[in-house]
C-alpha atoms as a PDB file:
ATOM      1  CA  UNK A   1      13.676  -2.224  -6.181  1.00  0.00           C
ATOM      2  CA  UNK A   2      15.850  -5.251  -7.885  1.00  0.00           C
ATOM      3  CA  UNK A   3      18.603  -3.725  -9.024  1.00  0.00           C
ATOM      4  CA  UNK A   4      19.680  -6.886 -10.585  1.00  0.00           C
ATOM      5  CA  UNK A   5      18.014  -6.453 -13.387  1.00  0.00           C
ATOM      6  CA  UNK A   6      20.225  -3.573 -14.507  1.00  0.00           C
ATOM      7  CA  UNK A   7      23.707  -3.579 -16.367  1.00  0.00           C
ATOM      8  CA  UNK A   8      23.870   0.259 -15.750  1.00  0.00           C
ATOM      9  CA  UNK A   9      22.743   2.811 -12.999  1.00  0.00           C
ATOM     10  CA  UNK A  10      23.242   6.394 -13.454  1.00  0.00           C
ATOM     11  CA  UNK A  11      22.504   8.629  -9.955  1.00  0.00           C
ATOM     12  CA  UNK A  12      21.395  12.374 -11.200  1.00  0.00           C
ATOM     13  CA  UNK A  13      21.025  15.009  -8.389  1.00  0.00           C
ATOM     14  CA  UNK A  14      21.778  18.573  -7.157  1.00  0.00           C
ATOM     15  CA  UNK A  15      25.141  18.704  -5.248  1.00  0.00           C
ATOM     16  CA  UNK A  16      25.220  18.190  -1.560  1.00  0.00           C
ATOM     17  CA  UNK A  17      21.971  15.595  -1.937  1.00  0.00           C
ATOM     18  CA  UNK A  18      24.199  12.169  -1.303  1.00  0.00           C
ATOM     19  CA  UNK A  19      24.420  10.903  -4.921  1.00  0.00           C
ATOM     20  CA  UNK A  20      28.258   9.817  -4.153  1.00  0.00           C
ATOM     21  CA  UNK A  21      26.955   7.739  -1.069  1.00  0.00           C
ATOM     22  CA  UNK A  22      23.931   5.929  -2.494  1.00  0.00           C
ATOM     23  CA  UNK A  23      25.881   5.281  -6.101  1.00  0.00           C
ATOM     24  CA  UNK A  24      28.738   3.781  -3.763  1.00  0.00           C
ATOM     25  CA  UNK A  25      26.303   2.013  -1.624  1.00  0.00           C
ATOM     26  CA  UNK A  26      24.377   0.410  -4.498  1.00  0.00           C
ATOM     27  CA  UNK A  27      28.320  -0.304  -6.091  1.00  0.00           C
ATOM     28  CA  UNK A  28      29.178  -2.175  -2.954  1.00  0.00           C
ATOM     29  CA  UNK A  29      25.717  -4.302  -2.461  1.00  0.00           C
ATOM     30  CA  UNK A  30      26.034  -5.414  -6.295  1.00  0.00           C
ATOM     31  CA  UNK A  31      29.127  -6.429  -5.208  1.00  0.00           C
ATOM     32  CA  UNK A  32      28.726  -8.024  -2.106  1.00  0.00           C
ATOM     33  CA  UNK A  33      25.802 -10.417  -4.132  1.00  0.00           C
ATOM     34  CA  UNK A  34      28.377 -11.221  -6.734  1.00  0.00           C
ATOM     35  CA  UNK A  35      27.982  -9.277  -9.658  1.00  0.00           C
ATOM     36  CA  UNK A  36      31.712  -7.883 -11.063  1.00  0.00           C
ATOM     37  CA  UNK A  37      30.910  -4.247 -10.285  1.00  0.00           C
ATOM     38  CA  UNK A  38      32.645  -0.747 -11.823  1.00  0.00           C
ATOM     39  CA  UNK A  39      31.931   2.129  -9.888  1.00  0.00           C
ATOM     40  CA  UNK A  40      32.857   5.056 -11.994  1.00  0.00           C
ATOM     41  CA  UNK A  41      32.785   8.974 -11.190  1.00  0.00           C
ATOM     42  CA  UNK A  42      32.442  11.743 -13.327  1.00  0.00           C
ATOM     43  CA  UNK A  43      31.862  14.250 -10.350  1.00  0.00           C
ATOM     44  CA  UNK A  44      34.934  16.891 -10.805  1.00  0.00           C
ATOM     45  CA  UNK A  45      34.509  17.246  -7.338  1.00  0.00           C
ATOM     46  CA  UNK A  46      35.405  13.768  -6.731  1.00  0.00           C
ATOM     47  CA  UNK A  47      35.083  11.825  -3.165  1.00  0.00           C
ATOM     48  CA  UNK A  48      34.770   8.827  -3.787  1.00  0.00           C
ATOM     49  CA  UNK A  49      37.969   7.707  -2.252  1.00  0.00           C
ATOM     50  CA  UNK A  50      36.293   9.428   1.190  1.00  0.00           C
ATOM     51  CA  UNK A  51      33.142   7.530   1.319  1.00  0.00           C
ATOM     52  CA  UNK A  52      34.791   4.388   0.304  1.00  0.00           C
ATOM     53  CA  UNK A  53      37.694   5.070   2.363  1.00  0.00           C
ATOM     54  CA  UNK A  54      40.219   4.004  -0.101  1.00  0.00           C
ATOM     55  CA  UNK A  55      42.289   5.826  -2.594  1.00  0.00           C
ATOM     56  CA  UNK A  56      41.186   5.391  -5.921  1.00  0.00           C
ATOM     57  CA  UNK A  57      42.368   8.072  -8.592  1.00  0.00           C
ATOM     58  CA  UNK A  58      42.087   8.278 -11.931  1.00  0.00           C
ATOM     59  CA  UNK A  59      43.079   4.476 -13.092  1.00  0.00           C
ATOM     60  CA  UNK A  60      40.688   1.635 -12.556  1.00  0.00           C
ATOM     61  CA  UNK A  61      41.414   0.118  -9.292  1.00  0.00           C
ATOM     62  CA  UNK A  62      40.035  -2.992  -7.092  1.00  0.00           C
ATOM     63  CA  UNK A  63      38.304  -2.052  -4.121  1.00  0.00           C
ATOM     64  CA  UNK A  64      36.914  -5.081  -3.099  1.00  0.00           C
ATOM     65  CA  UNK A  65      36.307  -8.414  -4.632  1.00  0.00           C
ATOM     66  CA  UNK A  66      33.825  -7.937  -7.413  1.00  0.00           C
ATOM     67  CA  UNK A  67      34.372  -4.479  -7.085  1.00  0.00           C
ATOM     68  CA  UNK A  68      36.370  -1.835  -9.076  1.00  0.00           C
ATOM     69  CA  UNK A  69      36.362   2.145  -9.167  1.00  0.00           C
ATOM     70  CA  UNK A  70      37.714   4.622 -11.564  1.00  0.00           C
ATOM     71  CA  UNK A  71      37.682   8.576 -10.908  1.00  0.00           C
ATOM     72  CA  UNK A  72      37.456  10.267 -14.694  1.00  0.00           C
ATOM     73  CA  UNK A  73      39.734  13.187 -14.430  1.00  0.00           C
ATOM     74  CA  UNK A  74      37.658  16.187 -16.477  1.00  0.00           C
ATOM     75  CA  UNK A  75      40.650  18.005 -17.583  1.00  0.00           C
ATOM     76  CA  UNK A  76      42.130  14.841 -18.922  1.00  0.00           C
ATOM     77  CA  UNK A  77      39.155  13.652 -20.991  1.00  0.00           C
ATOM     78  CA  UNK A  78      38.939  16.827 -21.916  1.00  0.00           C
ATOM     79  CA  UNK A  79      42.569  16.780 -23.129  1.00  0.00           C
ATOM     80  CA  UNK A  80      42.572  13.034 -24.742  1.00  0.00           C
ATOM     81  CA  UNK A  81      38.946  14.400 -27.007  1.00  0.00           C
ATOM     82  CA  UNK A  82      40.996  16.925 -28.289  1.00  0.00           C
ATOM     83  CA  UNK A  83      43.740  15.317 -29.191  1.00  0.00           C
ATOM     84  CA  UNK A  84      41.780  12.720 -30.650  1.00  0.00           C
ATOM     85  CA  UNK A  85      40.053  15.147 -32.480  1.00  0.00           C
ATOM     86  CA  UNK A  86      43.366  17.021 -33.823  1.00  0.00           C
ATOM     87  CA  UNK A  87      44.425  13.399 -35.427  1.00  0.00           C
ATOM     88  CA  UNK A  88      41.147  12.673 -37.091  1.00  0.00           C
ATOM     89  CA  UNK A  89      41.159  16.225 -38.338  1.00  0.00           C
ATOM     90  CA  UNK A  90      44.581  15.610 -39.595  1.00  0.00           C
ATOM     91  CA  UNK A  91      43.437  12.230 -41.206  1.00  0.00           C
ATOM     92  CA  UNK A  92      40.801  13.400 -42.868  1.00  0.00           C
ATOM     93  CA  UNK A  93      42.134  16.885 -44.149  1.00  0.00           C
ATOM     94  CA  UNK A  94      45.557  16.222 -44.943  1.00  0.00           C
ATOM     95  CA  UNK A  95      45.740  18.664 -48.050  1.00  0.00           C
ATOM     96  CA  UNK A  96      44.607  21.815 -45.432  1.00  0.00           C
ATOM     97  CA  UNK A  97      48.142  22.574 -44.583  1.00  0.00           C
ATOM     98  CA  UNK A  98      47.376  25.903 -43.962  1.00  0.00           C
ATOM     99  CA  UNK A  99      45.169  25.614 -40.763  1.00  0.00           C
ATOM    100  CA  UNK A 100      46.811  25.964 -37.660  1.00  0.00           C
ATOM    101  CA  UNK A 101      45.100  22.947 -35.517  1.00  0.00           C
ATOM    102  CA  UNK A 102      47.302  23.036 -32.628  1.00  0.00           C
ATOM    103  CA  UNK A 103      46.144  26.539 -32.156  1.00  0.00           C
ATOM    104  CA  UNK A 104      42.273  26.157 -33.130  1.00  0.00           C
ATOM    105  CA  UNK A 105      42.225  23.265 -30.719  1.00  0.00           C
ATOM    106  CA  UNK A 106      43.639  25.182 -28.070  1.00  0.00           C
ATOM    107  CA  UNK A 107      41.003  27.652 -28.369  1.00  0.00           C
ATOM    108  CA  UNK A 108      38.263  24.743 -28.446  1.00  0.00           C
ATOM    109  CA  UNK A 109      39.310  24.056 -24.977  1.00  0.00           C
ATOM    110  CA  UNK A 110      37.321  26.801 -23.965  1.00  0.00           C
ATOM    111  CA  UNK A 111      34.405  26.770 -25.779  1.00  0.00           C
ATOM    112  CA  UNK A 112      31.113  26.111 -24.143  1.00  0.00           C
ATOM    113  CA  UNK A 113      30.171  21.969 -24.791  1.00  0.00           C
ATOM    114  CA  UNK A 114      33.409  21.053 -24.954  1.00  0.00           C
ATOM    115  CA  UNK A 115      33.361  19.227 -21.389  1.00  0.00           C
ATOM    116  CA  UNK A 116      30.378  17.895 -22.196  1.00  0.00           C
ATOM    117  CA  UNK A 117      31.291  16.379 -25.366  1.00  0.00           C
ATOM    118  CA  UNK A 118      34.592  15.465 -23.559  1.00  0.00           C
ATOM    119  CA  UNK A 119      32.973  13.556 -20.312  1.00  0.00           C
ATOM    120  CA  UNK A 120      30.539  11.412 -23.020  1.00  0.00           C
ATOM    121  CA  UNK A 121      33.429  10.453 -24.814  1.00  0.00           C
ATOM    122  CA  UNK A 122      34.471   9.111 -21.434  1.00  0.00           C
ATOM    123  CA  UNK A 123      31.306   7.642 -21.015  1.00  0.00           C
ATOM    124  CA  UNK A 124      31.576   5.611 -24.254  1.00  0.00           C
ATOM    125  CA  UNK A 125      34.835   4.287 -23.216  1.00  0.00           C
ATOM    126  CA  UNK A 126      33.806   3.122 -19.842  1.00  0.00           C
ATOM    127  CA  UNK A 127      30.712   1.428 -21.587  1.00  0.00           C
ATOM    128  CA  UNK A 128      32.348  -0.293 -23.913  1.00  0.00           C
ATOM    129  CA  UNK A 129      34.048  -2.258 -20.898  1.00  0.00           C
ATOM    130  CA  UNK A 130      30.735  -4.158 -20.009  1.00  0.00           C
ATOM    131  CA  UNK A 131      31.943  -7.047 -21.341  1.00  0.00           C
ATOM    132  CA  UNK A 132      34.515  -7.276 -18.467  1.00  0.00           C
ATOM    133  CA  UNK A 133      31.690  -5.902 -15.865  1.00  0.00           C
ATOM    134  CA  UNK A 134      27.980  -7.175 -14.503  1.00  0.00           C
ATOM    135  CA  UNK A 135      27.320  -4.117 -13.583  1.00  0.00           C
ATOM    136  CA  UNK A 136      28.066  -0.269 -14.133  1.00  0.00           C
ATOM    137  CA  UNK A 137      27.159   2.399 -11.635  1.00  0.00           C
ATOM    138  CA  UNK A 138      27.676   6.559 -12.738  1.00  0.00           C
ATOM    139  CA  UNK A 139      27.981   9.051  -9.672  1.00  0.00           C
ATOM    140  CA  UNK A 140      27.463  12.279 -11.496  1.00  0.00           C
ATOM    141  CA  UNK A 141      28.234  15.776 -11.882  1.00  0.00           C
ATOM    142  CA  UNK A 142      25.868  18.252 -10.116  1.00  0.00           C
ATOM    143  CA  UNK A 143      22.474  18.147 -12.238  1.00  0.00           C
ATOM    144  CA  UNK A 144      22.525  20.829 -15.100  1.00  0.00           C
ATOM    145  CA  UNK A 145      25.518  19.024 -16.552  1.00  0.00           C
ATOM    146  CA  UNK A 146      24.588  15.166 -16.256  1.00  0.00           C
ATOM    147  CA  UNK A 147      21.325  16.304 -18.161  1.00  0.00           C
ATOM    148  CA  UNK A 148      22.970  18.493 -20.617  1.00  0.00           C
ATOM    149  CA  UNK A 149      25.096  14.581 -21.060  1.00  0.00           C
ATOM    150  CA  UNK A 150      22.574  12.714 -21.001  1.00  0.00           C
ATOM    151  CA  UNK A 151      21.036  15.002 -23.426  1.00  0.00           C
ATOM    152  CA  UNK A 152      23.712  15.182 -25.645  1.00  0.00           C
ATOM    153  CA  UNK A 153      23.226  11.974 -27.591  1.00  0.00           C
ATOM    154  CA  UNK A 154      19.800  12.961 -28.689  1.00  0.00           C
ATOM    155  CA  UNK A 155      20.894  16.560 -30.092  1.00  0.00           C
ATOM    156  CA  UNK A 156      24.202  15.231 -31.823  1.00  0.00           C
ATOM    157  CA  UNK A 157      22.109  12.781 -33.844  1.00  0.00           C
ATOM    158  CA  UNK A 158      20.085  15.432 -35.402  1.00  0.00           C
ATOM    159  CA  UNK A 159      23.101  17.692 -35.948  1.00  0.00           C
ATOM    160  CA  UNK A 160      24.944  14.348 -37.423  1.00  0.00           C
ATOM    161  CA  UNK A 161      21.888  13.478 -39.777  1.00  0.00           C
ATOM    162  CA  UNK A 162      22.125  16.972 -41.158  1.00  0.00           C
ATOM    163  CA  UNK A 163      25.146  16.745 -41.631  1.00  0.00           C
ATOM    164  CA  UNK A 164      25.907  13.865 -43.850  1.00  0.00           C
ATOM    165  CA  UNK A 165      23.144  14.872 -45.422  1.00  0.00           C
ATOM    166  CA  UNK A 166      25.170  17.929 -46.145  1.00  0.00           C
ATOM    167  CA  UNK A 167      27.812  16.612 -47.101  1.00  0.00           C
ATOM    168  CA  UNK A 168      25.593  14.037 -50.011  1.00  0.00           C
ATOM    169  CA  UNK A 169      25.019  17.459 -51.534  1.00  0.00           C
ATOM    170  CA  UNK A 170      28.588  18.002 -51.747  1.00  0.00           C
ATOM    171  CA  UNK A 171      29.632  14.775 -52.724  1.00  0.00           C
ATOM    172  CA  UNK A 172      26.462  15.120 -55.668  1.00  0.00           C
ATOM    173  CA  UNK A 173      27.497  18.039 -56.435  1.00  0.00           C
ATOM    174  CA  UNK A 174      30.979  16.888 -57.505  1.00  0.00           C
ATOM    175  CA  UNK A 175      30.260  13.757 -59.403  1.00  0.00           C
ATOM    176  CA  UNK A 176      28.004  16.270 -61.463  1.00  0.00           C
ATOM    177  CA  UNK A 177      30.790  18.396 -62.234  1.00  0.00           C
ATOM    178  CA  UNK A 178      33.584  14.956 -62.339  1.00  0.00           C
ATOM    179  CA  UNK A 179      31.029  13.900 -65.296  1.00  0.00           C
ATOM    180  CA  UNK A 180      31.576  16.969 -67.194  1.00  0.00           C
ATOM    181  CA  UNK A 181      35.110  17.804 -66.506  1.00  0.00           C
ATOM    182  CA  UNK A 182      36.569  14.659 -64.980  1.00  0.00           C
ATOM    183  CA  UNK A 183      37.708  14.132 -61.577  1.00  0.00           C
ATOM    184  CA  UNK A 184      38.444  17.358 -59.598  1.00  0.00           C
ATOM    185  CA  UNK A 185      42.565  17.722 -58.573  1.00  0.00           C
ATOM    186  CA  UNK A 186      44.699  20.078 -57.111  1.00  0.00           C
ATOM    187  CA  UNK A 187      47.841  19.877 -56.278  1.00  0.00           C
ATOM    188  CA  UNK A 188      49.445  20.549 -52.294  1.00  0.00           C
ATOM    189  CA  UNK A 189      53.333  20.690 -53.331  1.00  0.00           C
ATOM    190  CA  UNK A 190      54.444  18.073 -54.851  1.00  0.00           C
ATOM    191  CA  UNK A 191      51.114  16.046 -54.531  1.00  0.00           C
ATOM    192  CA  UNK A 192      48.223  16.104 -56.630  1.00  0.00           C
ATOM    193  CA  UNK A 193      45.367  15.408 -54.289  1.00  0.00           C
ATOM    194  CA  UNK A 194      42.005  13.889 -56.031  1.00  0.00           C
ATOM    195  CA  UNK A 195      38.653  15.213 -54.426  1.00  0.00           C
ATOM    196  CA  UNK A 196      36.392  12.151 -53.559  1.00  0.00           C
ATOM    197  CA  UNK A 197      32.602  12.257 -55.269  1.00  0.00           C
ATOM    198  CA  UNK A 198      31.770   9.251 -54.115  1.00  0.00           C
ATOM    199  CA  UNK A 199      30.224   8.161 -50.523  1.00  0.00           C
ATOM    200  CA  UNK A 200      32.291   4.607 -50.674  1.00  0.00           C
ATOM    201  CA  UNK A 201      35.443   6.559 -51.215  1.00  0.00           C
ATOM    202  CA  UNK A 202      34.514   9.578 -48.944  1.00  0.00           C
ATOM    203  CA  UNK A 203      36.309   9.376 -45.509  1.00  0.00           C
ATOM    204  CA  UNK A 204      34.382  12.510 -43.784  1.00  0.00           C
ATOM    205  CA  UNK A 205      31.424  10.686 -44.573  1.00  0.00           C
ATOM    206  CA  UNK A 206      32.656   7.446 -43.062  1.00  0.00           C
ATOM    207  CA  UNK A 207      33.514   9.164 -39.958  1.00  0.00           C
ATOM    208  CA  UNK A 208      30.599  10.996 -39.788  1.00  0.00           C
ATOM    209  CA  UNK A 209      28.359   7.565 -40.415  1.00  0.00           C
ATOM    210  CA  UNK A 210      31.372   5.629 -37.624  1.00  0.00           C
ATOM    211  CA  UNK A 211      30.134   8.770 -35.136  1.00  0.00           C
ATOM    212  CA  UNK A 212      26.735   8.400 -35.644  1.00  0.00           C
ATOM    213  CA  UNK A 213      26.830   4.388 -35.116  1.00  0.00           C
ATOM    214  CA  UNK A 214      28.713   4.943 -31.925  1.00  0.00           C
ATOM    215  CA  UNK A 215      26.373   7.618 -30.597  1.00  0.00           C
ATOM    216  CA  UNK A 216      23.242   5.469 -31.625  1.00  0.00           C
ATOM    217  CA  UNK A 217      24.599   2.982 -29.067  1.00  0.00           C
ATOM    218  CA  UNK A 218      25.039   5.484 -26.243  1.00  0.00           C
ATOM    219  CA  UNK A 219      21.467   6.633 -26.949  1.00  0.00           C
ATOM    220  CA  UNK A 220      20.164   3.277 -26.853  1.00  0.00           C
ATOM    221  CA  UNK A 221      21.991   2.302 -23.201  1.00  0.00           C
ATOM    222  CA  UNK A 222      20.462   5.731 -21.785  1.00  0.00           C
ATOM    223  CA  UNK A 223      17.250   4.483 -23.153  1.00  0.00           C
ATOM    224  CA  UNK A 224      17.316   0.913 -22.801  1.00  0.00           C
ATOM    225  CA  UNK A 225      15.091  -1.195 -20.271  1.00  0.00           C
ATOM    226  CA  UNK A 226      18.699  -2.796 -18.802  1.00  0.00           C
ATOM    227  CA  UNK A 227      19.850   0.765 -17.400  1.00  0.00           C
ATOM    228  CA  UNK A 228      18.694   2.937 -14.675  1.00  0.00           C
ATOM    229  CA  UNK A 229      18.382   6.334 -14.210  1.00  0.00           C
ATOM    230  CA  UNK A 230      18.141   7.046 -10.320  1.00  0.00           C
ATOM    231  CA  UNK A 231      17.127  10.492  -9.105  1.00  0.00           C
ATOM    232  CA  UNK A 232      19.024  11.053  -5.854  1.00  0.00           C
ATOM    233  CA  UNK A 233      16.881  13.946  -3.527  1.00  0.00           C
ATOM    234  CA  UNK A 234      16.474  15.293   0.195  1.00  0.00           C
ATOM    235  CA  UNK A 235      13.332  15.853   1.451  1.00  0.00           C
ATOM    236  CA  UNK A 236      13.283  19.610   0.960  1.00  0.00           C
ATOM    237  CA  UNK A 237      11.662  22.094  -1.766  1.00  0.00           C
ATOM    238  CA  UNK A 238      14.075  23.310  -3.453  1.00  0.00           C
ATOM    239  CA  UNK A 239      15.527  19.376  -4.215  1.00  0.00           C
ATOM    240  CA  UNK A 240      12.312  18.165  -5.017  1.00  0.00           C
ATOM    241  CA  UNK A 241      11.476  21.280  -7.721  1.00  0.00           C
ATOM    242  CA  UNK A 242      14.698  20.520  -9.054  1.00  0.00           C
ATOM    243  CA  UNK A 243      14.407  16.833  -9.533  1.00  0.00           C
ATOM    244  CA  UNK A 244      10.742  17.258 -10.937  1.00  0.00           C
ATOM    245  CA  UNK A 245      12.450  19.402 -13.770  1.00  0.00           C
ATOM    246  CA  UNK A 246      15.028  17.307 -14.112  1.00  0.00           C
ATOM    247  CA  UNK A 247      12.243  14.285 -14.783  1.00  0.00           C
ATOM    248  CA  UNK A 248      10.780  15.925 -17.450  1.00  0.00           C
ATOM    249  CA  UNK A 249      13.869  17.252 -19.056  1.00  0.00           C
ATOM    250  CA  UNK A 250      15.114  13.803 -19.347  1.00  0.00           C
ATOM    251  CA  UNK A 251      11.212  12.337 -20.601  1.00  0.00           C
ATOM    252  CA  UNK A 252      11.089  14.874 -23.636  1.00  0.00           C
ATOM    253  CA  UNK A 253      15.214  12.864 -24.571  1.00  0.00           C
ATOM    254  CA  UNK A 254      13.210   9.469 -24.174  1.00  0.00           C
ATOM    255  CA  UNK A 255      15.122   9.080 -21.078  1.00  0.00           C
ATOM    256  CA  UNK A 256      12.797   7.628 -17.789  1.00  0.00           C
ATOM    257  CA  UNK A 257      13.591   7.787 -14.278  1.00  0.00           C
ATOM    258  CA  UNK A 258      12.771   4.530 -13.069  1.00  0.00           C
ATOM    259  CA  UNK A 259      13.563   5.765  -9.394  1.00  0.00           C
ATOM    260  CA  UNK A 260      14.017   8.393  -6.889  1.00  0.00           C
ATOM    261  CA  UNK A 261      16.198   7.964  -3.586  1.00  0.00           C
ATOM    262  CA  UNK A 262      14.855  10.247  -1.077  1.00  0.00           C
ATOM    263  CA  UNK A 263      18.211  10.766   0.948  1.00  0.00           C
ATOM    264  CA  UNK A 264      18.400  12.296   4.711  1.00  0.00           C
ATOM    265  CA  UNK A 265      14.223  11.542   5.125  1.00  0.00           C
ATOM    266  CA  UNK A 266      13.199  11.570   8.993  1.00  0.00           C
ATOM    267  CA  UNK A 267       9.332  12.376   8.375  1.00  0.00           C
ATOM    268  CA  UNK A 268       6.855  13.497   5.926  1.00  0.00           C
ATOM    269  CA  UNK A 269       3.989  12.428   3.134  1.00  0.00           C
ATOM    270  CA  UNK A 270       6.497  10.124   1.282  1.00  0.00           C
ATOM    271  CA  UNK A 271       3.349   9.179  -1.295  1.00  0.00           C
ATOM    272  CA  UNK A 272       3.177  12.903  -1.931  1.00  0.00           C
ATOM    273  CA  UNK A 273       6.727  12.970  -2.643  1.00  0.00           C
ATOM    274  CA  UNK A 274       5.882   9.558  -5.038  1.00  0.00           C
ATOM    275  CA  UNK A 275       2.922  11.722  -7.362  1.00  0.00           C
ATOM    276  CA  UNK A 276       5.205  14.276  -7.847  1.00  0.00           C
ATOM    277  CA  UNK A 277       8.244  12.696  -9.283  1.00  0.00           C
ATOM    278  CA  UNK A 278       6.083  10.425 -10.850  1.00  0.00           C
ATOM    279  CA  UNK A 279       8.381   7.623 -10.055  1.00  0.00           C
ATOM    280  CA  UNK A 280       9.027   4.759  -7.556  1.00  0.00           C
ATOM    281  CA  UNK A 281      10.364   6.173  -4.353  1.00  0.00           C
ATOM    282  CA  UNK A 282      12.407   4.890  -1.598  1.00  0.00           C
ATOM    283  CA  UNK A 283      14.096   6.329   1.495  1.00  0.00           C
ATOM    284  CA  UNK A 284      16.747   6.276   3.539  1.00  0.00           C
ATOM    285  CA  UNK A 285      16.447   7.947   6.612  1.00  0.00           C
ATOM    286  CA  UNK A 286      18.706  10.716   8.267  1.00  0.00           C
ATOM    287  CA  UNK A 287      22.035   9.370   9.806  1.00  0.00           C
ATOM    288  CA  UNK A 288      23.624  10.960  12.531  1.00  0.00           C
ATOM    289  CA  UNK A 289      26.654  10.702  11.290  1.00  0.00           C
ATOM    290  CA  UNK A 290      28.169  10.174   7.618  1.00  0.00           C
ATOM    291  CA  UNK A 291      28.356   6.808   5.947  1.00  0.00           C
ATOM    292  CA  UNK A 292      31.823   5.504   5.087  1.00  0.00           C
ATOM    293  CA  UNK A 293      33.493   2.609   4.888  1.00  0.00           C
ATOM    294  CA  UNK A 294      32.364  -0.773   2.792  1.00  0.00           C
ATOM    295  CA  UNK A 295      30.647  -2.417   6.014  1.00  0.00           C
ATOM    296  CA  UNK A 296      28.678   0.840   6.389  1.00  0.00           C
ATOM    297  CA  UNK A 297      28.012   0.744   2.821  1.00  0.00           C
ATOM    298  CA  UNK A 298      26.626  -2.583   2.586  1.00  0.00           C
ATOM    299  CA  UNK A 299      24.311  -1.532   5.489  1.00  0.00           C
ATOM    300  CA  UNK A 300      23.051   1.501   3.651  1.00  0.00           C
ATOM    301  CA  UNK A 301      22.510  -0.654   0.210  1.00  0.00           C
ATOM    302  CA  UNK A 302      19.794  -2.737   2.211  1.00  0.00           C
ATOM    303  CA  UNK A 303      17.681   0.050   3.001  1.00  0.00           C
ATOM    304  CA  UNK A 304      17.690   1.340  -0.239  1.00  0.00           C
ATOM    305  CA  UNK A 305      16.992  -2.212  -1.927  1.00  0.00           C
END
């Protein structure tokens, strides 16, 4: 495959199946044929700095010329979407004094979809870098969570159309009543806050519309012809049933797998293994020992190109 004619490659697999390898592989080729290269992880089980046999940690660092890796700590980005989230809350709903954040937030650390949410935010960040990079390459958590990410674009749209659709209603609702009775006050202290009824004037409806922008983007990168989704399987079963699932999980959010690294292959009906992804296949055969190291790397990215 030319992988040249991608800006971003995302690896999806079940753990143990090699993503880390091939996504550092196909890093350090890009790299190697010029093309200013990020190699991000989002693994919490991160090894990166094994198979590249460097330390690399949780700031951007330079590897080799043209290349760059970041490790995204979970419990950080989980930490910094929070906190972001306590200050917009804040922003937007100064006059609810009575609402312990710190506390609700806390709790919110725990809630299911929270690292999810957290780890896209992440995401967003690192894409909106490609102006510095040629090329971005995603190792990935184990599979139920990258596609429960990848997903998450898609299903926060519809939630985000409803809404501020909601929130018209409310907005409606109050210029009806502003018309009759004037503009709706109350007063926190010494302060006599004014209710907006307008969407120019709204802020929640601003953000909500700001969020909804950003997350179109996301959704169009996932989608778009320029970025890759790369299945990363072993020639066995149970990885093969997985990644089949995982294929059409991702078709029904608009997202294709344009290819499928069969890791670890010594023999077998690779065609066969071709009809039932339903997706270009390649392989790289068994080693017999692990790959590390940039020179082994390199090695490895020409038998998957």
């Amino acid at each position: 495959m030319d992988f040249s004619k991608f800006d971003v490659l995302i690896l999806i697999g079940k753990g143990g199946v090699g993503k880390t390898t091939c996504s550092s592989a196909l890093a350090v080729g890009l790299a190697e044929r010029g093309y200013r290269t990020l190699l991000v992880s989002i693994d919490p089980a991160h090894n990166l700095g094994d198979v590249l046999k460097i330390d690399v940690g949780r700031r951007m660092k330079k590897v080799k010329e043209n290349l760059y890796a970041v490790e995204i700590d979970i419990d950080e980005a989980v930490g910094k979407y929070l906190k972001e989230l306590e200050e917009s809350l804040k922003s937007l709903y100064r006059y609810l004094t009575v609402i312990n954040l710190e506390k609700y937030l806390e709790i919110m650390r725990y809630t299911p979809g929270v690292e999810e949410h957290a780890i896209l935010e992440a995401i967003k960040d690192i894409l909106s870098k490609r102006g510095e990079f040629d090329k971005i390459v995603f190792d990935t958590p184990p599979t139920g969570l990258t596609v429960r990410i990848l997903a998450l674009p898609k299903t926060s749209l519809i939630w985000l159309e409803k809404l501020i659709e909601l929130r018209r209603k409310i907005l409606d609702r109050r210029l009806s009543i502003e018309r009759v009775k004037g503009k709706i006050t109350f007063k926190v202290g010494d302060k006599e806050i004014k209710l907006p009824s307008r969407e120019e004037e709204d802020r929640v409806i601003q953000e909500l519309r700001r969020y909804k922008y950003e997350t179109e983007s996301v959704y169009k990168t996932f989608t778009d012809e320029r970025t890759a989704v790369i299945g990363v399987v072993n020639p066995d079963e149970l990885s093969l049933i997985e990644m089949e699932r995982t294929i059409e999980a991702l078709k029904k959010m608009g997202i294709p797998v344009k290819l499928a690294i069969v890791n670890k292959y010594e023999r077998g009906d690779l065609e066969g293994i071709s009809e039932r992804l339903k997706t270009e296949v390649v392989k790289v055969t068994k080693k017999s020992k692990e790959v590390r190291g940039i020179e082994e790397l390199g090695k490895l990215f020409e038998e998957i190109a």
